[in-house]
N, C-alpha and C. Protein backbone atom coordinates (compact mmCIF):
# COMPACT_ATOMS: atom_id res chain seq x y z
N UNK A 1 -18.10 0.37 -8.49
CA UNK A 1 -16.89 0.75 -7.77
C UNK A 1 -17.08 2.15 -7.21
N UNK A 2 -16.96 2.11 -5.88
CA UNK A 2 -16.77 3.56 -5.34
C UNK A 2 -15.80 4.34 -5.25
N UNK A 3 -15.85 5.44 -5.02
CA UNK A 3 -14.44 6.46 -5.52
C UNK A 3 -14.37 7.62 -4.62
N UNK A 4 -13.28 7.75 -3.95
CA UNK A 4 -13.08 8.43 -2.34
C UNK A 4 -11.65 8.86 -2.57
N UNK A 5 -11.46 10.03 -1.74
CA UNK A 5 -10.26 10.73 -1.45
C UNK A 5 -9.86 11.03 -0.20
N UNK A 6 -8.44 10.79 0.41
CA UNK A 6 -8.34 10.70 1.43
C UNK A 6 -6.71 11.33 1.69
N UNK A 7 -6.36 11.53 2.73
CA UNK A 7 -5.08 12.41 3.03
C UNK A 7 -4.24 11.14 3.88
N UNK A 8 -2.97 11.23 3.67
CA UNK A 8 -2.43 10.88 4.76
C UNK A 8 -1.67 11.51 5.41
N UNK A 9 -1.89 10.87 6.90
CA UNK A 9 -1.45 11.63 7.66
C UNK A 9 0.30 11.59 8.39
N UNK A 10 0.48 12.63 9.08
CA UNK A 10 2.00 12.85 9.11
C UNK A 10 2.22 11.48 9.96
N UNK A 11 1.56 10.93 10.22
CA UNK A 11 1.98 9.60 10.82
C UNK A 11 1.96 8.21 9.95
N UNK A 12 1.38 8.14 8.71
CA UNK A 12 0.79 7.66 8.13
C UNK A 12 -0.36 7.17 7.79
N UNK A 13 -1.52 7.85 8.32
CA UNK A 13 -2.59 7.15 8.59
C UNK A 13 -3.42 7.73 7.28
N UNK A 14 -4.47 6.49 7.01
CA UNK A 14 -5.45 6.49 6.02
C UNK A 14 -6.68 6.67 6.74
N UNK A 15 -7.91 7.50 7.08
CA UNK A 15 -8.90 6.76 6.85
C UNK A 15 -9.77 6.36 6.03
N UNK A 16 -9.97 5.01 6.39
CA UNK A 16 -11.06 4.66 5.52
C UNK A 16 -12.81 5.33 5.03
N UNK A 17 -13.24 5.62 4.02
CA UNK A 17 -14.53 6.50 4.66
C UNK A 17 -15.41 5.29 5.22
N UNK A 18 -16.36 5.87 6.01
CA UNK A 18 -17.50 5.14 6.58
C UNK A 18 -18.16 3.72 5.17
N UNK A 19 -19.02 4.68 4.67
CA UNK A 19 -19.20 4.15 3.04
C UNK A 19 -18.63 3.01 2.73
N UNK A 20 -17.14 3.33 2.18
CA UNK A 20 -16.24 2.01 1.95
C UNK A 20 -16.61 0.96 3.56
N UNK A 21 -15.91 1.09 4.00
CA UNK A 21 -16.39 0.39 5.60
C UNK A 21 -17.34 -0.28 5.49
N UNK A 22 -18.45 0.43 5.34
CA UNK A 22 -19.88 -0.57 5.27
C UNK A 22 -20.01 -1.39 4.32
N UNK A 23 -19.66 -0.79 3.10
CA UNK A 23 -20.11 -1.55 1.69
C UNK A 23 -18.81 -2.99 1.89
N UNK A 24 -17.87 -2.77 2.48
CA UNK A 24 -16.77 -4.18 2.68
C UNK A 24 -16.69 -5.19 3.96
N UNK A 25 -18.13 -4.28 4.75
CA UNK A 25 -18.69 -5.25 5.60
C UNK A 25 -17.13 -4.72 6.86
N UNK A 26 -16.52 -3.80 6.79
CA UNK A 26 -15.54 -3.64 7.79
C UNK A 26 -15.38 -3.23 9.54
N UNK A 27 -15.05 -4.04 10.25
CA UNK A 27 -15.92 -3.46 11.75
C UNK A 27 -14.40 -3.01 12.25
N UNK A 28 -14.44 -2.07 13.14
CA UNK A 28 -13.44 -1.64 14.20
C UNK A 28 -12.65 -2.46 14.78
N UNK A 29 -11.27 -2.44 14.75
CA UNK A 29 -10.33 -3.78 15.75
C UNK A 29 -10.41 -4.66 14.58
N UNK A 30 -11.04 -5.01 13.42
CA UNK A 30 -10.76 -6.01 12.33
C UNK A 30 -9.46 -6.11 11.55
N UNK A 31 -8.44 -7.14 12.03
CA UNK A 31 -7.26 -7.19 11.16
C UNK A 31 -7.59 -7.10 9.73
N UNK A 32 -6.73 -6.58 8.90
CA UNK A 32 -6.48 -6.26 7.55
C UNK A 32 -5.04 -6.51 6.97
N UNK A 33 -5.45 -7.18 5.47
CA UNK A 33 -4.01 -7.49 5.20
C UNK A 33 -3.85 -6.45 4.33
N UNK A 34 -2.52 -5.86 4.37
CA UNK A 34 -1.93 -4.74 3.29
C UNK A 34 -0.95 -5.04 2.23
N UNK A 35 -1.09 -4.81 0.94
CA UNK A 35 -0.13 -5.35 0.24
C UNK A 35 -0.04 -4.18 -0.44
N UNK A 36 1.69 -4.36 -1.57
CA UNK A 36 1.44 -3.21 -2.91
C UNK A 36 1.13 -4.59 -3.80
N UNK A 37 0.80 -3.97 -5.40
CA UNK A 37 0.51 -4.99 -6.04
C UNK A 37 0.50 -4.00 -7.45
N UNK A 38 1.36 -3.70 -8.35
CA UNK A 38 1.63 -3.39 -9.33
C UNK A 38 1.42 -1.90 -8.82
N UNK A 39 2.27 -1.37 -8.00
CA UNK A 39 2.36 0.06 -7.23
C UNK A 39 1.03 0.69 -6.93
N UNK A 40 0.52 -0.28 -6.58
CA UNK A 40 -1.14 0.52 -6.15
C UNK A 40 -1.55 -0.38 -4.33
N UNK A 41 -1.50 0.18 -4.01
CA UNK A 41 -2.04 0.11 -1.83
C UNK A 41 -2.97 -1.06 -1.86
N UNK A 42 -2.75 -2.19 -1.78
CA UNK A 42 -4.34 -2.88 -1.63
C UNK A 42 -4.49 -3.16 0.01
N UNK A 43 -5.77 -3.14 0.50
CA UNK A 43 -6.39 -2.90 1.78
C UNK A 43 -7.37 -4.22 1.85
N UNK A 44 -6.87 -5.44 2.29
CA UNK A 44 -8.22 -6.75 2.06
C UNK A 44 -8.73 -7.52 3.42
N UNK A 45 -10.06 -7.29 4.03
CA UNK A 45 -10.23 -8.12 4.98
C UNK A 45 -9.26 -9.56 5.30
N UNK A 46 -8.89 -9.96 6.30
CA UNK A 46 -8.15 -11.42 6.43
C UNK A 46 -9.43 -12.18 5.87
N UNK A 47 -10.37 -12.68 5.93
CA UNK A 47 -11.47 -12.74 5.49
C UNK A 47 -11.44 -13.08 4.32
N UNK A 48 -11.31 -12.19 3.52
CA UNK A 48 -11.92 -11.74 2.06
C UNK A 48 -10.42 -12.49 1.39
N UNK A 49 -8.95 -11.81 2.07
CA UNK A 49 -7.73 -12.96 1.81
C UNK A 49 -8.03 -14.50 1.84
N UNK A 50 -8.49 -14.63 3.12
CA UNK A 50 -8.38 -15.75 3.05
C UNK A 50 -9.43 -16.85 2.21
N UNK A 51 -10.23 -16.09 1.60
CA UNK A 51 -11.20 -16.69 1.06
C UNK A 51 -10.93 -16.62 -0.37
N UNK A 52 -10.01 -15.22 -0.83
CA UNK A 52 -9.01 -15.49 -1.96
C UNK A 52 -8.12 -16.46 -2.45
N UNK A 53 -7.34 -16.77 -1.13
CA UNK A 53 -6.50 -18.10 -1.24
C UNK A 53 -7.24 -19.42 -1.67
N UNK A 54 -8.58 -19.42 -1.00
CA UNK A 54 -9.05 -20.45 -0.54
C UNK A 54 -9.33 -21.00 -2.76
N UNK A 55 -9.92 -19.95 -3.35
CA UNK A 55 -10.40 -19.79 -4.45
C UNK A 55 -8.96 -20.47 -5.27
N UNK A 56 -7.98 -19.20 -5.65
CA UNK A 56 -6.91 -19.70 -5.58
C UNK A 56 -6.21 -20.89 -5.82
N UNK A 57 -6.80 -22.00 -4.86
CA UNK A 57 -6.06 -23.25 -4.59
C UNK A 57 -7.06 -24.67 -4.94
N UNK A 58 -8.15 -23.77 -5.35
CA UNK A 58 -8.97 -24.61 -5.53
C UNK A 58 -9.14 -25.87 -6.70
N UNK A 59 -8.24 -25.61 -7.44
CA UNK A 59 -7.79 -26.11 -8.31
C UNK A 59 -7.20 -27.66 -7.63
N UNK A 60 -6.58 -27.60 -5.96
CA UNK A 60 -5.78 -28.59 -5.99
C UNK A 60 -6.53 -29.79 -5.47
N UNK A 61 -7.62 -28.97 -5.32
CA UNK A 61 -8.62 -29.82 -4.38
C UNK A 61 -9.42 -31.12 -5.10
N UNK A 62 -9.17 -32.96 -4.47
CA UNK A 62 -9.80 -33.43 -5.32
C UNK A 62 -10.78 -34.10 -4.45
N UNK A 63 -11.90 -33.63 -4.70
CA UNK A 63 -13.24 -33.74 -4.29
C UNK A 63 -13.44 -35.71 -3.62
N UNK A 64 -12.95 -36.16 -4.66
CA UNK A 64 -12.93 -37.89 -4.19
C UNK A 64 -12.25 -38.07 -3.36
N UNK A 65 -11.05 -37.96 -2.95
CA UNK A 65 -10.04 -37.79 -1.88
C UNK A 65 -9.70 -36.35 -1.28
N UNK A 66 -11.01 -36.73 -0.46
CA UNK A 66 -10.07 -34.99 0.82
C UNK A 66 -8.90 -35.07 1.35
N UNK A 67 -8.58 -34.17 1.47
CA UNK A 67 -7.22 -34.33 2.22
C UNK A 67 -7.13 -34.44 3.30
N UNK A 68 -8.49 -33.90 4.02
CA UNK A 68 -8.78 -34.65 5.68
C UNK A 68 -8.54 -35.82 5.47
N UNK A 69 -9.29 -36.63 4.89
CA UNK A 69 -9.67 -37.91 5.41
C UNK A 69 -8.15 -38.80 4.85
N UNK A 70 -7.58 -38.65 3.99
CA UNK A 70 -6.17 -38.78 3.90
C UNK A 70 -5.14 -38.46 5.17
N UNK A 71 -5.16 -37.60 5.41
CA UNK A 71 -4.44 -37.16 6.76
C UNK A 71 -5.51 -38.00 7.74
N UNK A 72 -6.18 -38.30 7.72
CA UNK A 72 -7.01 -39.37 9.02
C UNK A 72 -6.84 -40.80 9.44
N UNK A 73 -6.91 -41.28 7.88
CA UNK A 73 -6.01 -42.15 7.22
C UNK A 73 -4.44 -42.31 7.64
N UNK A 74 -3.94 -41.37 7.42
CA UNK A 74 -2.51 -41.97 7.77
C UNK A 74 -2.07 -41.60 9.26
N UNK A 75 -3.04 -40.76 10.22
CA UNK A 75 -2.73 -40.86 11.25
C UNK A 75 -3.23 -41.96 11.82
N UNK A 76 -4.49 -42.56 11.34
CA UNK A 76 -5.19 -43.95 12.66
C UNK A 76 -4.12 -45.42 11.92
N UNK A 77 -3.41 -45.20 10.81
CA UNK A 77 -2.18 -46.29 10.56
C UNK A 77 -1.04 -46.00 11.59
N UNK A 78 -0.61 -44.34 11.59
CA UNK A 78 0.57 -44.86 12.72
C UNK A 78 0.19 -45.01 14.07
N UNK A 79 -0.85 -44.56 14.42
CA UNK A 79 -1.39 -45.23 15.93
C UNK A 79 -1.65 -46.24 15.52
N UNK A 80 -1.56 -46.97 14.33
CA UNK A 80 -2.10 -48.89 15.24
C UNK A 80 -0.95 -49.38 15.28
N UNK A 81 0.11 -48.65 14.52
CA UNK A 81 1.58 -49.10 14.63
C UNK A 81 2.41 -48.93 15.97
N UNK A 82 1.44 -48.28 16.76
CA UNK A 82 2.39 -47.95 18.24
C UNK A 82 2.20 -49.06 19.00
């Protein structure tokens, strides 16, 4: 874990150091999601979120039945019904 100090500014601004940046793989113009989370700032690539969620939910996932092919499934039934 790296360990950095930083000011904010009268506008609110953080920067990030370079360092952090690189080591989180972070490029310029890259959305970021911001949360609090037990009163501490968290800063997480959409990315890195969304690959959190993805973990997350993984639990619901059942490998024998995708849920694509379920949803594929019940869409080529109501097109033969038209």
């Amino acid at each position: 874990m790296s360990e950095h100090t930083a000011n904010l500014s009268k506008e609110g601004r953080v920067l990030i150091p370079a360092t952090i940046r690189r080591e989180l793989g972070l490029r310029e113009g890259e959305p970021l999601s911001i949360s609090v989370v037990d009163g501490e700032i968290r800063i997480v690539s959409r990315l890195a979120a969304l690959r959190q969620m993805q973990q997350r939910l993984a639990h619901l996932r059942d490998p024998l039945n995708p849920a694509v092919d379920e949803l594929l499934r019940e869409r080529r039934e109501a097109a033969s019904h038209e």
